[in-house]
PDB file of N, CA and C in Angstrom:
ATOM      1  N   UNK A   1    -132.820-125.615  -5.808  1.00  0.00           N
ATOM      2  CA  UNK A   1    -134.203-125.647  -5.360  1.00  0.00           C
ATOM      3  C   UNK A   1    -135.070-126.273  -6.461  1.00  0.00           C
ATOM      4  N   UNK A   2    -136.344-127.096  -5.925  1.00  0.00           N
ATOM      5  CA  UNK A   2    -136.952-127.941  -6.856  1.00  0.00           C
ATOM      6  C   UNK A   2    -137.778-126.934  -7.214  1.00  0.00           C
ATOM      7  N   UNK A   3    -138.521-127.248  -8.490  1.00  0.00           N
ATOM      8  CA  UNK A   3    -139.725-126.115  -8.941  1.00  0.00           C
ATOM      9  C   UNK A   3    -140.754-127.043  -8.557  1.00  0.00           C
ATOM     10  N   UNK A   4    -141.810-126.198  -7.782  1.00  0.00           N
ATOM     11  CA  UNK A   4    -142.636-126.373  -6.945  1.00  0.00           C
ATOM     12  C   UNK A   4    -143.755-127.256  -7.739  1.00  0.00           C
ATOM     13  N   UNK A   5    -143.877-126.955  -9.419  1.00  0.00           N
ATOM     14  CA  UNK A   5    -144.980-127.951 -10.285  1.00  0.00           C
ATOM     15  C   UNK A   5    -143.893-129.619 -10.415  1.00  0.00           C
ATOM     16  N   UNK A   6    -143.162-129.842  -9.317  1.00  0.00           N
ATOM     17  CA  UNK A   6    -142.573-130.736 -10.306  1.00  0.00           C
ATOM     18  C   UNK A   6    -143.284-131.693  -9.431  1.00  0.00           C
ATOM     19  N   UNK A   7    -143.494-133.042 -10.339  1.00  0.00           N
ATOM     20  CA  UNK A   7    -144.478-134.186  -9.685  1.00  0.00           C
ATOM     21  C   UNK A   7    -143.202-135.325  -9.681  1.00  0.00           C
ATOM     22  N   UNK A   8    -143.370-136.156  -7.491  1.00  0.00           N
ATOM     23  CA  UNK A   8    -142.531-137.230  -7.518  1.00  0.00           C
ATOM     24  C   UNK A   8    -143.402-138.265  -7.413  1.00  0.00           C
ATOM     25  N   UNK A   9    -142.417-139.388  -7.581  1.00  0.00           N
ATOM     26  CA  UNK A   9    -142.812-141.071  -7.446  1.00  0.00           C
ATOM     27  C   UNK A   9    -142.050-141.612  -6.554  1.00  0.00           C
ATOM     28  N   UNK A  10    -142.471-142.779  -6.091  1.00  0.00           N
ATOM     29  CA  UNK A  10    -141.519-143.103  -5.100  1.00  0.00           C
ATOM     30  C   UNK A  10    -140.993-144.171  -6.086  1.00  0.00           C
ATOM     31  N   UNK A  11    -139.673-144.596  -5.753  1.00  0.00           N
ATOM     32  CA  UNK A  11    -138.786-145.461  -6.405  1.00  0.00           C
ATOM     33  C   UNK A  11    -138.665-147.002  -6.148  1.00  0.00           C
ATOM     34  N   UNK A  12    -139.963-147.459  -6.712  1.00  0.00           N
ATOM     35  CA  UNK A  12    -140.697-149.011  -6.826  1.00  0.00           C
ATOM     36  C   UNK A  12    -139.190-150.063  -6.252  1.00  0.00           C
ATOM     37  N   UNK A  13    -137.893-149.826  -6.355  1.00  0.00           N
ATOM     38  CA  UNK A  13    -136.860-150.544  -5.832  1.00  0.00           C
ATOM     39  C   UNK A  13    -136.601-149.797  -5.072  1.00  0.00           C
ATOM     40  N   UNK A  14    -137.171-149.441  -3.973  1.00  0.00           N
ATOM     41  CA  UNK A  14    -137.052-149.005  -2.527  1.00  0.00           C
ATOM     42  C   UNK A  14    -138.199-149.928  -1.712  1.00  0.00           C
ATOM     43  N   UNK A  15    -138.065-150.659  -0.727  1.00  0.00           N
ATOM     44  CA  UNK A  15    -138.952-151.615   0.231  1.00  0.00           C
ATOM     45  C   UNK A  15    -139.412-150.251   1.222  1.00  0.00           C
ATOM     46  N   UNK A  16    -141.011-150.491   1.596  1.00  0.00           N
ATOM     47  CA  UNK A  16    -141.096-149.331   2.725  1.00  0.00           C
ATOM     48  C   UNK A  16    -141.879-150.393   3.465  1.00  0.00           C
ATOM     49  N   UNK A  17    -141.459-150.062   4.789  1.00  0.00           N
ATOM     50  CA  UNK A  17    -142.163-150.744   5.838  1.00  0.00           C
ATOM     51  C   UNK A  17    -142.199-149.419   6.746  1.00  0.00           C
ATOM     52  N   UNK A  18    -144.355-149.789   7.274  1.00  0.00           N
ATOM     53  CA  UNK A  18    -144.742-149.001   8.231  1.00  0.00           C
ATOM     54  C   UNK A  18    -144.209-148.949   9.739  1.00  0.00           C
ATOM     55  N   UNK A  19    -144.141-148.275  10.655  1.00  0.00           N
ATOM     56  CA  UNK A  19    -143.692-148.913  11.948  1.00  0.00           C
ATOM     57  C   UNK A  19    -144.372-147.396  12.681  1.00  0.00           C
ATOM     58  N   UNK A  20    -145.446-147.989  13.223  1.00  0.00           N
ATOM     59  CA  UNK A  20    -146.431-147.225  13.747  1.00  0.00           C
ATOM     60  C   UNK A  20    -146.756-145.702  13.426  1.00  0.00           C
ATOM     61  N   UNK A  21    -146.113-144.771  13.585  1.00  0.00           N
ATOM     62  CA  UNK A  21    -146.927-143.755  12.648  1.00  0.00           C
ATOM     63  C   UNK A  21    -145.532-143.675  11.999  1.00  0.00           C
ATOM     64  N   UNK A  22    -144.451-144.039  11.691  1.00  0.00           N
ATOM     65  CA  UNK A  22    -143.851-143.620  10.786  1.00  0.00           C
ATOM     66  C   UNK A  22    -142.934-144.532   9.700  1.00  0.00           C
ATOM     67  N   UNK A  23    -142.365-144.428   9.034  1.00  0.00           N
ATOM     68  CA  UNK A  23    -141.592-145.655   7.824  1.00  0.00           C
ATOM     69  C   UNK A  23    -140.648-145.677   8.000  1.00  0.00           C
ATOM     70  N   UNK A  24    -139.820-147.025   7.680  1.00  0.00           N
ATOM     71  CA  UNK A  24    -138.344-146.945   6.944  1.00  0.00           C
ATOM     72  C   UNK A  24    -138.519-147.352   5.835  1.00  0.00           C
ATOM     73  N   UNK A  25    -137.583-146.575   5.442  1.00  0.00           N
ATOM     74  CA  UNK A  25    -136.986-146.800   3.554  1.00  0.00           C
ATOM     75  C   UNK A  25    -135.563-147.429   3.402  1.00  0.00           C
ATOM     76  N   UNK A  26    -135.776-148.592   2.293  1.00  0.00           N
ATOM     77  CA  UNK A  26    -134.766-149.318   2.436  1.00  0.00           C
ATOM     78  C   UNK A  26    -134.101-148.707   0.804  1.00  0.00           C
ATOM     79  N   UNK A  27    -132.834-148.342   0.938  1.00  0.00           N
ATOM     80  CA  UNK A  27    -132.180-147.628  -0.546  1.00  0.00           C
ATOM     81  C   UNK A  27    -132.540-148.439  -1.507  1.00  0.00           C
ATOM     82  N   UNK A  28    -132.232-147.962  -2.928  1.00  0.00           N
ATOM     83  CA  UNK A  28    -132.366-148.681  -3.978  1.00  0.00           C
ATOM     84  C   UNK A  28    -130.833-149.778  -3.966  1.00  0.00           C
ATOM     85  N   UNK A  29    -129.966-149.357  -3.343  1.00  0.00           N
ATOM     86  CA  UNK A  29    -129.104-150.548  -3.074  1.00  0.00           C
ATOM     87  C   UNK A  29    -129.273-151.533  -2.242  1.00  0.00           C
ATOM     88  N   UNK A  30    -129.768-151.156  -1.372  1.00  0.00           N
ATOM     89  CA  UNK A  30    -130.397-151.805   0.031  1.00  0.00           C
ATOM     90  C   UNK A  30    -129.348-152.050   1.162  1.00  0.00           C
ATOM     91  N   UNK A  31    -128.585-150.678   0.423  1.00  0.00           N
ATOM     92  CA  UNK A  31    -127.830-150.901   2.111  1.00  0.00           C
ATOM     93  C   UNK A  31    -127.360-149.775   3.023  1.00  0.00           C
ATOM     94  N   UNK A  32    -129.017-148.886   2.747  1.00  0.00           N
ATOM     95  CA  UNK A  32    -129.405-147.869   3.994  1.00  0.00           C
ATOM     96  C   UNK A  32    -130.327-147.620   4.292  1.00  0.00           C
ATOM     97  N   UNK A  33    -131.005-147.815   5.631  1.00  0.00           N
ATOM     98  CA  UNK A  33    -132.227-147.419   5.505  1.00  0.00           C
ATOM     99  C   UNK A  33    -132.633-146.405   6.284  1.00  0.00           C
ATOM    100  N   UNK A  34    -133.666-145.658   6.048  1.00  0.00           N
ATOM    101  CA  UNK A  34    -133.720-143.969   6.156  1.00  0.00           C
ATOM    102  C   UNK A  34    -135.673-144.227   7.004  1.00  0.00           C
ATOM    103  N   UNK A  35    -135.332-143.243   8.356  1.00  0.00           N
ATOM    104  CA  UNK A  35    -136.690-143.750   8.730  1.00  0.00           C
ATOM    105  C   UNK A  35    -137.308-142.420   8.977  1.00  0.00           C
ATOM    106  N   UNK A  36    -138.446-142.183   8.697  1.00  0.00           N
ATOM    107  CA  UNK A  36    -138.718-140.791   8.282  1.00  0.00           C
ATOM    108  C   UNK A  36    -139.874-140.552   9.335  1.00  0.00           C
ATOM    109  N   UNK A  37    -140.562-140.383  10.087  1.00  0.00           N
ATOM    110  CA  UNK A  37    -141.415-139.619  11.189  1.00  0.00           C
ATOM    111  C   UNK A  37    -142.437-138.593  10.627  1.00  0.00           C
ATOM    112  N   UNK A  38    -143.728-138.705  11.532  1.00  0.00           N
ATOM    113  CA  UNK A  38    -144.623-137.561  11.456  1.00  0.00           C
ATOM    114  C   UNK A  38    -144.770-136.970   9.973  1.00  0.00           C
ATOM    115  N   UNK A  39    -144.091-135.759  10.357  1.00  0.00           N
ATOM    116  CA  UNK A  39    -144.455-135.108   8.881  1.00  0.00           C
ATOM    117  C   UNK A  39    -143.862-135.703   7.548  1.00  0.00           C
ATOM    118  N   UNK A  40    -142.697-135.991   7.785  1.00  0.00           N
ATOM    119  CA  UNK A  40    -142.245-136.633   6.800  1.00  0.00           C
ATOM    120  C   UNK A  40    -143.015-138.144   6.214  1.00  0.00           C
ATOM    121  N   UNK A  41    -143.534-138.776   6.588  1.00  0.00           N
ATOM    122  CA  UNK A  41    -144.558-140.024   6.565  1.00  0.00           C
ATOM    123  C   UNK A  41    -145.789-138.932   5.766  1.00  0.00           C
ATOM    124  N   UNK A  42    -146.222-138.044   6.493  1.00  0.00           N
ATOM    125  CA  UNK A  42    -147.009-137.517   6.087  1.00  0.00           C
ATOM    126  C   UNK A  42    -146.712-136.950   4.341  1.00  0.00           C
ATOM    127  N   UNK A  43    -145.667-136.570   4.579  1.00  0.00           N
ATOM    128  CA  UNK A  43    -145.515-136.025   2.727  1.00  0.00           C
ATOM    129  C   UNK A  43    -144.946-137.278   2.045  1.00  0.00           C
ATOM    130  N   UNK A  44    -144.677-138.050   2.585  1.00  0.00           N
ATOM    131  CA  UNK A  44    -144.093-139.326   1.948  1.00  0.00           C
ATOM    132  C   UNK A  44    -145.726-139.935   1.408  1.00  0.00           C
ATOM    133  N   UNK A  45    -146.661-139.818   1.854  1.00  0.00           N
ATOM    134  CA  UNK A  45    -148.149-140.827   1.575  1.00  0.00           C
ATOM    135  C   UNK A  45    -148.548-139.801   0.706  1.00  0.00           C
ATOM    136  N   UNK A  46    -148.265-138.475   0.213  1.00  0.00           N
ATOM    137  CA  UNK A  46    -148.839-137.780  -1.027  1.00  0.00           C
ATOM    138  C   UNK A  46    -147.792-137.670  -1.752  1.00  0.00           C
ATOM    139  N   UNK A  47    -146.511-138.665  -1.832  1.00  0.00           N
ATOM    140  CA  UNK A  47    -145.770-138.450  -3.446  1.00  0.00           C
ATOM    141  C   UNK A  47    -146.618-139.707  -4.029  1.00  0.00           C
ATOM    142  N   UNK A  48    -147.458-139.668  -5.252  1.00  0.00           N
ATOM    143  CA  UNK A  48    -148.117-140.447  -5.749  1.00  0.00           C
ATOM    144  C   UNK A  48    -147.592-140.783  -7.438  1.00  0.00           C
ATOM    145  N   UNK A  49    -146.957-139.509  -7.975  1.00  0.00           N
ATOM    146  CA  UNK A  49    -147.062-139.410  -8.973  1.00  0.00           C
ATOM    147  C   UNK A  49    -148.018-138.362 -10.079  1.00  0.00           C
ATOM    148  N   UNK A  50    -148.910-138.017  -9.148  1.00  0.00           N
ATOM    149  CA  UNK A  50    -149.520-137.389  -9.800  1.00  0.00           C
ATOM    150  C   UNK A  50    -149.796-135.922  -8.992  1.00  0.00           C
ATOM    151  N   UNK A  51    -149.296-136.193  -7.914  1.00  0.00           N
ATOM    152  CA  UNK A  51    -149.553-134.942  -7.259  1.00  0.00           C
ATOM    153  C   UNK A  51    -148.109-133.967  -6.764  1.00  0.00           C
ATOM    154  N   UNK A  52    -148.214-132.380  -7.667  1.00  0.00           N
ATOM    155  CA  UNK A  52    -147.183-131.709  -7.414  1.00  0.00           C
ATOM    156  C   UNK A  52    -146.582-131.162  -6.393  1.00  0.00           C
ATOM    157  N   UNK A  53    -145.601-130.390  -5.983  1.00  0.00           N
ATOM    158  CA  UNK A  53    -145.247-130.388  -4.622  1.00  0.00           C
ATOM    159  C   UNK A  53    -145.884-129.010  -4.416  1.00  0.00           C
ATOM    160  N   UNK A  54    -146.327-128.486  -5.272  1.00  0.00           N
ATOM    161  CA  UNK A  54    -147.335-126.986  -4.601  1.00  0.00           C
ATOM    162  C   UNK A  54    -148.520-127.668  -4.145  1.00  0.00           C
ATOM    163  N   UNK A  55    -149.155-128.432  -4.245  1.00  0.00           N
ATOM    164  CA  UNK A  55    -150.192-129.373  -3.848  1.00  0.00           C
ATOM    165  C   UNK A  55    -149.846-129.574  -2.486  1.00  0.00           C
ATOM    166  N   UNK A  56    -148.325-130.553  -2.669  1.00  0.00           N
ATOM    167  CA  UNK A  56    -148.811-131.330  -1.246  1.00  0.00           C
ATOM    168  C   UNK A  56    -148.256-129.920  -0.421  1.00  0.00           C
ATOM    169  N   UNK A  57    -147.854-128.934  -0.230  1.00  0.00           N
ATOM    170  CA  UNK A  57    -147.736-127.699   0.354  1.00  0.00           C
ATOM    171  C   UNK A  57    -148.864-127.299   0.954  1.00  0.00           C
ATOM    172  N   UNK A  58    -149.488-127.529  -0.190  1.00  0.00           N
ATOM    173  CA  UNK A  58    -151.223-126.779   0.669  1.00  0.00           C
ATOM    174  C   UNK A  58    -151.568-127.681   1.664  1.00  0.00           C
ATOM    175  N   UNK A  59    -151.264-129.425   1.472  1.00  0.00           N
ATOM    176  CA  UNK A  59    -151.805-129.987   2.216  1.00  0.00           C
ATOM    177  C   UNK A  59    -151.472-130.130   3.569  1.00  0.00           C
ATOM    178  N   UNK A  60    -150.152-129.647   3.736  1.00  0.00           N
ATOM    179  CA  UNK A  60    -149.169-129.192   4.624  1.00  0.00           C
ATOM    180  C   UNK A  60    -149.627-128.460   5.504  1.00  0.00           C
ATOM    181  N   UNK A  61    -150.174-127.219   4.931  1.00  0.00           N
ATOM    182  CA  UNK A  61    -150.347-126.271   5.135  1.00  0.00           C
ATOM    183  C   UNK A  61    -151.758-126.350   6.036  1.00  0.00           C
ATOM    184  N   UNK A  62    -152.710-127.360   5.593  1.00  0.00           N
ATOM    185  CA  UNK A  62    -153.971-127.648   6.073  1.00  0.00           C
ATOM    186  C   UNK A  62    -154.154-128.248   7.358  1.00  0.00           C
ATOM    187  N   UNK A  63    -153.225-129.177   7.362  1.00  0.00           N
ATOM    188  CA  UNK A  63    -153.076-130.231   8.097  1.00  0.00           C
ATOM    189  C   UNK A  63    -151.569-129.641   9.428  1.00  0.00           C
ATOM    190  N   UNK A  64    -151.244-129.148   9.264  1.00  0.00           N
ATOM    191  CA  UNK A  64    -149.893-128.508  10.594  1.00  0.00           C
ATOM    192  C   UNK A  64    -150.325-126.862  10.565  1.00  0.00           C
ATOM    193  N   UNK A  65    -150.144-126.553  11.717  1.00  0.00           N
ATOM    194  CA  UNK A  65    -149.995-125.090  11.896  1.00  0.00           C
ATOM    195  C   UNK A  65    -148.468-124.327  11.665  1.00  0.00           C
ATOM    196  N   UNK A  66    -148.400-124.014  10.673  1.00  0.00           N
ATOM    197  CA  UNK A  66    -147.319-123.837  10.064  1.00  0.00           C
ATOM    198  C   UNK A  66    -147.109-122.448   9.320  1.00  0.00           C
ATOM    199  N   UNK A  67    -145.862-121.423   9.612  1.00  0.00           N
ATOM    200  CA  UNK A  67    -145.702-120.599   8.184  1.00  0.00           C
ATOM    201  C   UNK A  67    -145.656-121.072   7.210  1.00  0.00           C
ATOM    202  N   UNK A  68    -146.079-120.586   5.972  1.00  0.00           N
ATOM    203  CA  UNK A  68    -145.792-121.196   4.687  1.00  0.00           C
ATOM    204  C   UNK A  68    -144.599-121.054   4.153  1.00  0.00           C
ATOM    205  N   UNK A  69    -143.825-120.409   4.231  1.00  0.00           N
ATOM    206  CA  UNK A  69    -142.493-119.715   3.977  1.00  0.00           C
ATOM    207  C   UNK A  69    -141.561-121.039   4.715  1.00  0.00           C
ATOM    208  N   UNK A  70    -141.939-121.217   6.028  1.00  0.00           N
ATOM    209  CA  UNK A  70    -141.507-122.039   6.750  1.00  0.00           C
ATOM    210  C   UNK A  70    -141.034-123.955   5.967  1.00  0.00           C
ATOM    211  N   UNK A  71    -142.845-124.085   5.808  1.00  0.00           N
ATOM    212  CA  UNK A  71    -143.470-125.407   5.289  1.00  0.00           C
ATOM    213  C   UNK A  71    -142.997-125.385   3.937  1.00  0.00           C
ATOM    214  N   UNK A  72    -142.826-124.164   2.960  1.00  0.00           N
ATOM    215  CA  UNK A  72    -142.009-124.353   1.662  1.00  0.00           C
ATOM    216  C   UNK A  72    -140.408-124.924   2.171  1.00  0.00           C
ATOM    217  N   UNK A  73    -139.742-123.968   2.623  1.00  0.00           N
ATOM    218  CA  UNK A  73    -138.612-124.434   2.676  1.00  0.00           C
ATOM    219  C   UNK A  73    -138.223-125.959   3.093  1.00  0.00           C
ATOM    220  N   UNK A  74    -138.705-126.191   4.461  1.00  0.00           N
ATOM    221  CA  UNK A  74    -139.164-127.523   4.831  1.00  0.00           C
ATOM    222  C   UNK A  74    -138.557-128.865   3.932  1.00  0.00           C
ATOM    223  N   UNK A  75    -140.200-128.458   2.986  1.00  0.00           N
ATOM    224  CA  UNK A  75    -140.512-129.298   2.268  1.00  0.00           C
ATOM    225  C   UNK A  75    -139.436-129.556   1.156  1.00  0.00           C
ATOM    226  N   UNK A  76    -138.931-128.559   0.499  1.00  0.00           N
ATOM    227  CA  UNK A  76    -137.272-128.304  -0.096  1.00  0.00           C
ATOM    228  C   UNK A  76    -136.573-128.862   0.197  1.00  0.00           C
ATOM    229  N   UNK A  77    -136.095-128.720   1.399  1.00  0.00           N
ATOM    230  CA  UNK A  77    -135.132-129.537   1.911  1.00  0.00           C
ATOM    231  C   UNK A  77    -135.323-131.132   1.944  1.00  0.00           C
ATOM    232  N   UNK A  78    -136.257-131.445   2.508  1.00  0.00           N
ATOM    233  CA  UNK A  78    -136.693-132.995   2.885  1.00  0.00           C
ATOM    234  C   UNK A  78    -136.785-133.646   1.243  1.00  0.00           C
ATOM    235  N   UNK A  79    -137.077-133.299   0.339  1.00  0.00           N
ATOM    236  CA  UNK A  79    -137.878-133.682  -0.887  1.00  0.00           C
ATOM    237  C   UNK A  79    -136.388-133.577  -1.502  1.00  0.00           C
ATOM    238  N   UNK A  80    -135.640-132.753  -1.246  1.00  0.00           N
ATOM    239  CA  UNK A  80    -134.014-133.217  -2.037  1.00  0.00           C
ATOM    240  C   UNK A  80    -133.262-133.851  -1.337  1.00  0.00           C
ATOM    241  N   UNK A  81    -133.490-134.326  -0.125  1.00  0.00           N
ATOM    242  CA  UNK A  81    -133.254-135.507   0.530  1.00  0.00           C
ATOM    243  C   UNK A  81    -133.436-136.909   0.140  1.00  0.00           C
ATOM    244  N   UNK A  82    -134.515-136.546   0.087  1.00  0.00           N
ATOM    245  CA  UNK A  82    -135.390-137.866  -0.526  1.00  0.00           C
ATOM    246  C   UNK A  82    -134.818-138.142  -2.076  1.00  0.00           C
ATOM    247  N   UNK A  83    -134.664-137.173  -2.753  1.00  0.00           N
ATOM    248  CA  UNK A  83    -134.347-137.330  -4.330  1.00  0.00           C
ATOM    249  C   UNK A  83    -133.040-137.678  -4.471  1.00  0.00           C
ATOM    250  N   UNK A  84    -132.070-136.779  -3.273  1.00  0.00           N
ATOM    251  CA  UNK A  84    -130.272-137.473  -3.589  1.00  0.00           C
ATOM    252  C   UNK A  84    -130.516-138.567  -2.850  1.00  0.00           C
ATOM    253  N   UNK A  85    -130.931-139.491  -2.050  1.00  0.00           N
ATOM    254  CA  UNK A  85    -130.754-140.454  -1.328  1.00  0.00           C
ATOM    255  C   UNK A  85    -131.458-141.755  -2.642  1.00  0.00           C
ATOM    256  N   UNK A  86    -132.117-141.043  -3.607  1.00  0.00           N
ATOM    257  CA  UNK A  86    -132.771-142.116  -4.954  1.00  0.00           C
ATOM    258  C   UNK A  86    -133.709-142.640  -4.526  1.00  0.00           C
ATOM    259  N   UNK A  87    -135.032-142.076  -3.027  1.00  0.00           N
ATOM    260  CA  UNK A  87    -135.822-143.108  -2.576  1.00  0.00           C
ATOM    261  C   UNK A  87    -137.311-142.379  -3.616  1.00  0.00           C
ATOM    262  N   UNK A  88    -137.159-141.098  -3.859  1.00  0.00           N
ATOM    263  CA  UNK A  88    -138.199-140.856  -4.780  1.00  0.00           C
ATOM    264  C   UNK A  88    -138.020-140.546  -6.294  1.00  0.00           C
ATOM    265  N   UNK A  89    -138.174-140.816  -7.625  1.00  0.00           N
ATOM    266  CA  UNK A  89    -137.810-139.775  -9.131  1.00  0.00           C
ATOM    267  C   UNK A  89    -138.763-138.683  -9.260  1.00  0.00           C
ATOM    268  N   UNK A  90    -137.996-137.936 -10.143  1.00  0.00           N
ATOM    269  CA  UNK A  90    -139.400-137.142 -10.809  1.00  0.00           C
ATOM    270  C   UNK A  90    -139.972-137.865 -11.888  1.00  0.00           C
ATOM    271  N   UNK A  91    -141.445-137.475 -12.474  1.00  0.00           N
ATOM    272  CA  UNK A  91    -142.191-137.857 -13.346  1.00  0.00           C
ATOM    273  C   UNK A  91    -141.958-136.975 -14.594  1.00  0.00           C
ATOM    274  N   UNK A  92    -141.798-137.656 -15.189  1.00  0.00           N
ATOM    275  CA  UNK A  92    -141.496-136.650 -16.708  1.00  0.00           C
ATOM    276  C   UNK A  92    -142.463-137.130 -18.108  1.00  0.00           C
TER     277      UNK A  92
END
């Protein structure tokens, strides 16, 4: 499990193209691409770099009618998705 202060980036050798409300991500190899929907688009447009994942939780939280318990785990899951697949780093 990630610790919730940890801040991501998205991984500048990943191509993202919009496709109406949601993206594909093209790997840092470029030979998979991962297309992410709704919420996921949605937490994908607040990994900035500067903003932690207890942050974008709240924003989660603001924006979907959601348990939080729920929207933590969620977000866990999807965000170490995103991190073993190499489309986001952490900031250190």
């Amino acid at each position: 499990m990630m610790d919730m202060k940890t801040i991501l980036t998205h991984n500048e050798e990943c191509p993202v193209r919009t496709i109406g409300k949601g993206l594909v991500i093209v790997s840092p190899e470029g030979d998979e691409t991962h297309s992410i929907e709704d919420i996921g688009a949605f937490i994908w447009n607040r990994i900035d770099g500067h903003k932690a994942l207890d942050e974008i939780l709240t924003d989660i939280l603001r924006e979907y009618e959601v348990a939080q318990a729920t929207a933590a785990e969620d977000l866990q899951t999807f965000i170490s998705q995103l991190v073993d697949a190499g489309l986001v780093l952490p900031v250190h």
